[in-house]
Protein backbone atom coordinates (compact mmCIF):
# COMPACT_ATOMS: atom_id res chain seq x y z
CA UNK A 1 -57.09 -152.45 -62.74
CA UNK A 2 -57.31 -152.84 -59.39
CA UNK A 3 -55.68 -155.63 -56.82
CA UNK A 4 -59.02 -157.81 -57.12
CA UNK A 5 -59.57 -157.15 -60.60
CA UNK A 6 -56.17 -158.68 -61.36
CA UNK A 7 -56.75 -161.54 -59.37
CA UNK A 8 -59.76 -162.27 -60.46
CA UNK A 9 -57.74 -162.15 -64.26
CA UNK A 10 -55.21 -164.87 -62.93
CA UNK A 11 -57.97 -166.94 -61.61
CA UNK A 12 -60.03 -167.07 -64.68
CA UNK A 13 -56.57 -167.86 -66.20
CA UNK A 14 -55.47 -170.34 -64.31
CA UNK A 15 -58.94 -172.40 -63.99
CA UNK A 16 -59.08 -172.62 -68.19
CA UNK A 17 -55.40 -173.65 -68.53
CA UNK A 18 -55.82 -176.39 -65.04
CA UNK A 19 -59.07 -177.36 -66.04
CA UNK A 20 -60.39 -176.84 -69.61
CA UNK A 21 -57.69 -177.48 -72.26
CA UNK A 22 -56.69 -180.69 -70.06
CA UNK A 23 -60.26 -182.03 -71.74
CA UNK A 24 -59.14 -180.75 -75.19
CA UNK A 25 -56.01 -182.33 -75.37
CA UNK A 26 -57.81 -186.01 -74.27
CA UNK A 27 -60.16 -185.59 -77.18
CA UNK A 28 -57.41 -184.53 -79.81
CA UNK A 29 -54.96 -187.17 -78.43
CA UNK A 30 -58.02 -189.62 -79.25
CA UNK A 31 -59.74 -188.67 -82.41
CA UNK A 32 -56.63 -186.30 -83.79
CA UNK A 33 -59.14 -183.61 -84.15
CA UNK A 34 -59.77 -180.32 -82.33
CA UNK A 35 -63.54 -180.41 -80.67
CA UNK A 36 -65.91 -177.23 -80.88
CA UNK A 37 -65.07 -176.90 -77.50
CA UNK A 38 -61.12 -175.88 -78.39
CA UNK A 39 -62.23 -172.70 -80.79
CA UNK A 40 -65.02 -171.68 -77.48
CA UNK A 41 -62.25 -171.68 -75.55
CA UNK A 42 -59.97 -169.94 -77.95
CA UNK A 43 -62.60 -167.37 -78.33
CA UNK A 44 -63.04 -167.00 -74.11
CA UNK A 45 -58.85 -166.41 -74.21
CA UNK A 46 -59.36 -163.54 -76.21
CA UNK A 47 -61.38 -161.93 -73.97
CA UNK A 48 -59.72 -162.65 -70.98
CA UNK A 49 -56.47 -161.02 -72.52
CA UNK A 50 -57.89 -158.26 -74.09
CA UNK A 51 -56.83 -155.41 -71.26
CA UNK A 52 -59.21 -153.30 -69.29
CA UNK A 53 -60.08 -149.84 -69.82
């Protein structure tokens, strides 16, 4: 992996933990239930840490 493929990795990172989940825990906090949007995202951290060949 190079130098901008790795940051590239922390930036997707960072922007779903600063950004997206901060949505997910508003709903849950709410309506005590997980939206559709929580198992997308789940699904989108998977692929971001599955490594590079």
């Amino acid at each position: 992996m190079t130098d901008e493929e790795f940051a590239l990795y922390l930036k997707q990172i960072k922007h779903v933990a600063e950004n997206e989940f901060d949505y997910v825990q508003k709903e849950v906090e709410v309506t005590n239930r997980f939206p559709k949007k929580f198992f997308e995202l789940a699904i989108d951290m998977i692929y971001i840490a599955l490594p590079y060949h």
